[in-house]
Structures are given as structure tokens and as C-alpha cells.
Protein backbone atom coordinates (compact mmCIF):
# COMPACT_ATOMS: atom_id res chain seq x y z
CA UNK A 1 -24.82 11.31 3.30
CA UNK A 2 -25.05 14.37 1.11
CA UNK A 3 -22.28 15.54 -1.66
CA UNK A 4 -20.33 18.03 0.60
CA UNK A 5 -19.62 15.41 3.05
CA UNK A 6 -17.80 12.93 0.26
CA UNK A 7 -16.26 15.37 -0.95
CA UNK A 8 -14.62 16.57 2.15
CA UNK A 9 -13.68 12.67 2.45
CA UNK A 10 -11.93 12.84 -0.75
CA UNK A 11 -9.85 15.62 -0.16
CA UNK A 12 -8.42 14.00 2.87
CA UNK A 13 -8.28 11.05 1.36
CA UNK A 14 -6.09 12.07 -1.06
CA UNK A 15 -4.06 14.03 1.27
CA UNK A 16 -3.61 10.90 3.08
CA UNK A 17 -2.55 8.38 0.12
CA UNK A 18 -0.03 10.83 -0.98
CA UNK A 19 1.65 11.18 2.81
CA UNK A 20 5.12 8.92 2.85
CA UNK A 21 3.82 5.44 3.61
CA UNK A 22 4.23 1.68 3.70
CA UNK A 23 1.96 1.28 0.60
CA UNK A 24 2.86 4.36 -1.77
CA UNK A 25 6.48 3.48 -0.94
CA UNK A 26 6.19 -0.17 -2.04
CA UNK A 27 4.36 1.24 -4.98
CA UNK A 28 7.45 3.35 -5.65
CA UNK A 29 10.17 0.72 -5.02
CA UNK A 30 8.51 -1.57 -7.57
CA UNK A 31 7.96 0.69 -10.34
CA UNK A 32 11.23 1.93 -10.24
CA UNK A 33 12.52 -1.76 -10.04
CA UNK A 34 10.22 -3.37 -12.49
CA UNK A 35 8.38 -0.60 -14.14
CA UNK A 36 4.56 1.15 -14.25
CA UNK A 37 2.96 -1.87 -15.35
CA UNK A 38 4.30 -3.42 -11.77
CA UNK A 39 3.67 -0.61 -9.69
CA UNK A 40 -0.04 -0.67 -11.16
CA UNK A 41 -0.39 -4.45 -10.31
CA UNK A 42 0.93 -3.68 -7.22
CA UNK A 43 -1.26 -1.29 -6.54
CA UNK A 44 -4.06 -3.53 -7.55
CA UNK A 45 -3.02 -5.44 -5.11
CA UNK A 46 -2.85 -2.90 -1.76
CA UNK A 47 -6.43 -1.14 -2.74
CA UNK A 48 -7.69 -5.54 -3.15
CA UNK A 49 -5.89 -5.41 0.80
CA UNK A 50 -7.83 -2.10 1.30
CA UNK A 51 -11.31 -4.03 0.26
CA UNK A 52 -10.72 -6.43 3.39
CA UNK A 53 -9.88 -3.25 5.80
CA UNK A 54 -12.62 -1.52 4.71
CA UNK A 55 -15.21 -4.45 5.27
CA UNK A 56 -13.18 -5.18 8.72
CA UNK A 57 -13.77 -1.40 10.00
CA UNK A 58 -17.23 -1.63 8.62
CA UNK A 59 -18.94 -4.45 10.35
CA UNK A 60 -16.33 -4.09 13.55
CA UNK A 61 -14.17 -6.97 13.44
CA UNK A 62 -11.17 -3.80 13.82
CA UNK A 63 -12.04 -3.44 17.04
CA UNK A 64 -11.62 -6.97 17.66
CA UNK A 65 -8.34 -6.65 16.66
CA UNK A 66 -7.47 -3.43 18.46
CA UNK A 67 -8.61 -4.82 21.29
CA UNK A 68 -6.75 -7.94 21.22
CA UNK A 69 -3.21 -7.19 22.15
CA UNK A 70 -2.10 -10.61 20.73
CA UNK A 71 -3.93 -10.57 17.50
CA UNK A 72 -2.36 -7.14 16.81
CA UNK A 73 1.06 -8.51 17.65
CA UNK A 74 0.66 -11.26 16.02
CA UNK A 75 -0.46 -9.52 12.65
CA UNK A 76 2.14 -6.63 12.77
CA UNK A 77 4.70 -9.08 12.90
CA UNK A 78 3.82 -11.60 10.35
CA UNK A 79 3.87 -8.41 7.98
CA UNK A 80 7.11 -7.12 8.87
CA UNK A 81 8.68 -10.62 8.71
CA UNK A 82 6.78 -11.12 5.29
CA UNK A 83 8.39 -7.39 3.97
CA UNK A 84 12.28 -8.14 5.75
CA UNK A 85 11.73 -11.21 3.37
CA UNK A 86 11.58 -9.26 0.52
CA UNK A 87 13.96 -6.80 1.39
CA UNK A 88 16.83 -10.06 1.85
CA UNK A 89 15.06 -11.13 -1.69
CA UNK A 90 16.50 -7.93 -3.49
CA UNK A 91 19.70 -7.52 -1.46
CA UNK A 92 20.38 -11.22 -2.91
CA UNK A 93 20.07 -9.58 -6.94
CA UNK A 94 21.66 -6.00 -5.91
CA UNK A 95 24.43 -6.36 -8.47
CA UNK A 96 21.97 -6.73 -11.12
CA UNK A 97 21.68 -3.72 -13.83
CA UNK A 98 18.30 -2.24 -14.79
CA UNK A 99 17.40 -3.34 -18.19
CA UNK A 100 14.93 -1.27 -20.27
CA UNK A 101 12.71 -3.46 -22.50
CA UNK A 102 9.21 -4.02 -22.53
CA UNK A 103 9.73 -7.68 -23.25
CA UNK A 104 11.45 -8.72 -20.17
CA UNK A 105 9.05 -10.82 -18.43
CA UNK A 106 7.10 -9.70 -14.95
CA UNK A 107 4.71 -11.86 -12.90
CA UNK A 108 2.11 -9.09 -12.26
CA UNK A 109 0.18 -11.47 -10.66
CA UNK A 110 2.76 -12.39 -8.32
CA UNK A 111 3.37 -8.82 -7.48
CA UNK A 112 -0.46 -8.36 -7.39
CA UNK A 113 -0.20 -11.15 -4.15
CA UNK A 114 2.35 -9.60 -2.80
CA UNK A 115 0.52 -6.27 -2.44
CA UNK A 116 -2.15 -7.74 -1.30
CA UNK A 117 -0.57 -9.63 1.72
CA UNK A 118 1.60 -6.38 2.26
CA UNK A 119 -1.54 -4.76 2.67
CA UNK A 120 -3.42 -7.34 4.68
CA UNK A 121 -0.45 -7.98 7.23
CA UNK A 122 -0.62 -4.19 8.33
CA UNK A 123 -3.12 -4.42 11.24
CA UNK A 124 -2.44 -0.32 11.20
CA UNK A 125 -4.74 -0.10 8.39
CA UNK A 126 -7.75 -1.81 9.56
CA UNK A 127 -7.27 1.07 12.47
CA UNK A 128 -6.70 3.76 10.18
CA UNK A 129 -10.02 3.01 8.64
CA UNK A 130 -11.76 2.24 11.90
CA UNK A 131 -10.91 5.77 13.15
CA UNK A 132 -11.28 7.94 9.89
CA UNK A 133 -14.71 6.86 8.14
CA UNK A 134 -17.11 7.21 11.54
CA UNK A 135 -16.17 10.94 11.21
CA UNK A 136 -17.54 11.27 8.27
CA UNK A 137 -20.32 9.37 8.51
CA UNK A 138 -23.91 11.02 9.10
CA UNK A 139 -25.64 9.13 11.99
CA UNK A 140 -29.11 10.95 11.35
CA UNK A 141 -28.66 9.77 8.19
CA UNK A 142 -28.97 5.85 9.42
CA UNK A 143 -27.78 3.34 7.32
CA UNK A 144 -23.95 3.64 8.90
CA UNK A 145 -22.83 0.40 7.77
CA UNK A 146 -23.63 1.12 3.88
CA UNK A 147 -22.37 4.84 4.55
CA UNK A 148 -18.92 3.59 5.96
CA UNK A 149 -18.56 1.31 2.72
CA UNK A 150 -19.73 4.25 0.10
CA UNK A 151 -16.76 5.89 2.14
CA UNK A 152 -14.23 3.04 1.43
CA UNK A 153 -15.09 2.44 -2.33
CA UNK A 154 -14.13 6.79 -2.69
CA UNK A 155 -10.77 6.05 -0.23
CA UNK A 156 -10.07 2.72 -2.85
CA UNK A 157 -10.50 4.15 -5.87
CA UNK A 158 -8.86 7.57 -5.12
CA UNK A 159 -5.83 5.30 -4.16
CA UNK A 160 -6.01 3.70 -7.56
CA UNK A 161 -5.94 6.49 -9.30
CA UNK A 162 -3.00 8.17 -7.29
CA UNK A 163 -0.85 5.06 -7.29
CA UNK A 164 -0.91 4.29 -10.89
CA UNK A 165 0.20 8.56 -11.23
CA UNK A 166 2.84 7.32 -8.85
CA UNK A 167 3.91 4.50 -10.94
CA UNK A 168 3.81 6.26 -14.20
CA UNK A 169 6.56 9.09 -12.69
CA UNK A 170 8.57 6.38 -11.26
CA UNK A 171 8.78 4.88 -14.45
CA UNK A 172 10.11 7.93 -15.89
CA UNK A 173 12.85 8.08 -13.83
CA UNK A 174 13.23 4.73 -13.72
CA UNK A 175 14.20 5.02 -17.58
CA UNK A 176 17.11 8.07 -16.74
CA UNK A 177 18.43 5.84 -13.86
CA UNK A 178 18.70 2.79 -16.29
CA UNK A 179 21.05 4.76 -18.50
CA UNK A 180 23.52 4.48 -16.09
CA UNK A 181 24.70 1.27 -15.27
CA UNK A 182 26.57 2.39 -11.86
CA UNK A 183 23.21 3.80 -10.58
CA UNK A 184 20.81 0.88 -11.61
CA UNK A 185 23.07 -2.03 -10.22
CA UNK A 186 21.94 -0.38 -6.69
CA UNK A 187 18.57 -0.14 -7.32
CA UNK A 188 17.93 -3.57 -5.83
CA UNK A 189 19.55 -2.91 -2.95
CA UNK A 190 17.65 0.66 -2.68
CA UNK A 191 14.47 -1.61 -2.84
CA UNK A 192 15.36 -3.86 -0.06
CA UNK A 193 16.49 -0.94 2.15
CA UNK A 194 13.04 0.65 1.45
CA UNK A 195 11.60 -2.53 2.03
CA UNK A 196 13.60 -2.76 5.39
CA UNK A 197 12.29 0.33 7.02
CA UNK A 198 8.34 -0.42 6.11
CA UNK A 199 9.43 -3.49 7.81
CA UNK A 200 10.78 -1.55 10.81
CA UNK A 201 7.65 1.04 10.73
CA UNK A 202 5.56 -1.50 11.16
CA UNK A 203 7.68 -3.84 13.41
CA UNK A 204 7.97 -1.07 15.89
CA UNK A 205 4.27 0.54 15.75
CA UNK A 206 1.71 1.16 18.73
CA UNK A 207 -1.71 0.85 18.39
């Protein structure tokens, strides 16, 4: 695999991460909510999710799962049940008013899970991978396997990179929103409705 070829990756790669999705959305929605620091752990946690996807595509275990109409099913739906779960989570605190101190106490690590089973319970993914890295790969080259991975670790850390740039904008406006208390007593309830429709994207998706 020579230079031009990752490169090329990248720049779709990036393209990609920074199309409206389930994860950069989620990324969005708790940074806003909770602030940078949350939106980076919960970023941790989707590229963590990505690691699995990657490794899935990579040694074919996708395919399994594309080609089992139940285990898709069964996946998409645990995922959108997990997400309407937090959605009905922040509708319960949507009178709540931002409050803007670095002292107020997060559970990254709980926010880390939760990006990381948001990630895993999105069979779409594992597809998404399964039909992008083959077309970059060089098959002359041999080695596909080690190839495809190379391929994944760029797509993973890319996504780092471009979520925690999310996370630190949110948090800017996160900061202007709190200011005003009629705008950041709704912000819970804009959570759970973004929650809601990643629930619904992925509720209602084909393979």
C-alpha cells in the first residue's frame, strides 16, 4: 500500500466523519449538554466501537452479519432501543438549566460506555467498513488483512481528531446558550429529540 493510496483514504475519510450522522450527532448532543470534556469521552468511546468494526470487516465476521437477516435485526434494534432509552432519560431532566462550571461532576467513563455500545449496536457500521476499506486496498500488494487494519487505525484516528474539533465548538456555544436560562432548560429535551431520530435512523435502516 503506497502513500497516495492512504492518503486518498483520508480525504474520504474525513469527508465521511464530518457527513450528519448517528455518531458526530451524539458527539454534538453531549458536548453541548455536558461540555468538551464529554463529547471527547464520548468520542473515545465511538472510535473504541470503531476498533471492534474495524476488526469485524477485517477478518469477515461483517459478512456474517450482513448475511444473517436475524442477526442484523436483532443488532439494529437493540441499538435503537438502547438510544430511545436515552432519549426518555433526558426528556425526564428537560426542565433543568445549563450550568457553567467546571466543577460540576461528569462520569466520563459512563459516557465513554455509552459511546461505545452506541457504536457497537449500529450493525450499519460494521457494513460501512466492510464496503469502504476493500476499495482501497492493493490486492497485488498481498497482505489484505494487515492493509484493511492500517486502513482502520487512519479512519479511527482521523475520527478522533475531528470529534474532539466537534466538541470543542459545541462547547463554545454551549457557553452562549447557558447565558440564557429560557434556551438551556430545553437543551435536554433537544438531546433526547436528537437522540430520538438516531434511534429512528437506525430503527428504520436496510442493509
Amino acid at each position: 500500500m503506497d502513500v497516495l493510496a492512504v492518503l486518498s483514504f483520508l480525504g474520504v475519510a474525513v469527508l465521511l466523519t464530518l457527513m450528519p450522522g448517528p455518531d458526530n450527532v451524539f458527539v454534538l448532543a453531549q458536548s453541548l449538554s455536558q461540555g468538551k470534556k464529554a463529547g471527547i469521552a464520548t468520542a473515545l468511546g465511538l472510535c473504541t466501537g470503531l476498533i471492534v468494526h474495524v476488526a469485524a470487516a477485517t477478518f469477515g465476521i461483517s459478512a456474517i452479519i450482513y448475511q444473517s437477516a436475524l442477526a442484523f435485526a436483532v443488532v439494529k434494534y437493540a441499538g435503537a432501543v438502547y438510544l430511545l432509552y436515552l432519549a426518555w432519560k433526558s426528556f425526564r431532566e428537560k426542565g433543568s438549566v445549563l450550568t457553567w462550571n467546571e466543577e460540576t461532576a461528569v462520569n466520563y467513563y459512563a459516557l465513554y460506555k455509552k459511546g461505545i455500545l452506541m457504536n457497537l449496536l449500529n450493525p450499519k457500521v460494521s457494513l460501512f467498513f466492510l464496503a469502504l476499506l476493500p476499495q482501497f486496498v492493493d490486492q497485488a500488494a498481498g497482505h489484505v488483512p494487515v492493509q484493511m487494519l492500517v486502513l482502520g487505525v487512519v479512519f479511527i484516528l482521523q475520527a478522533i481528531i475531528l470529534f474532539s474539533v466537534i466538541s470543542f465548538f459545541a462547547e463554545k456555544l454551549r457557553s452562549l446558550l447557558a447565558k440564557s436560562p429560557s434556551i438551556s432548560r430545553k437543551m435536554n429535551y433537544i438531546q433526547g429529540t436528537l437522540l430520538g431520530l438516531i434511534a429512528a435512523q437506525i430503527a428504520f435502516s436496510e442493509k
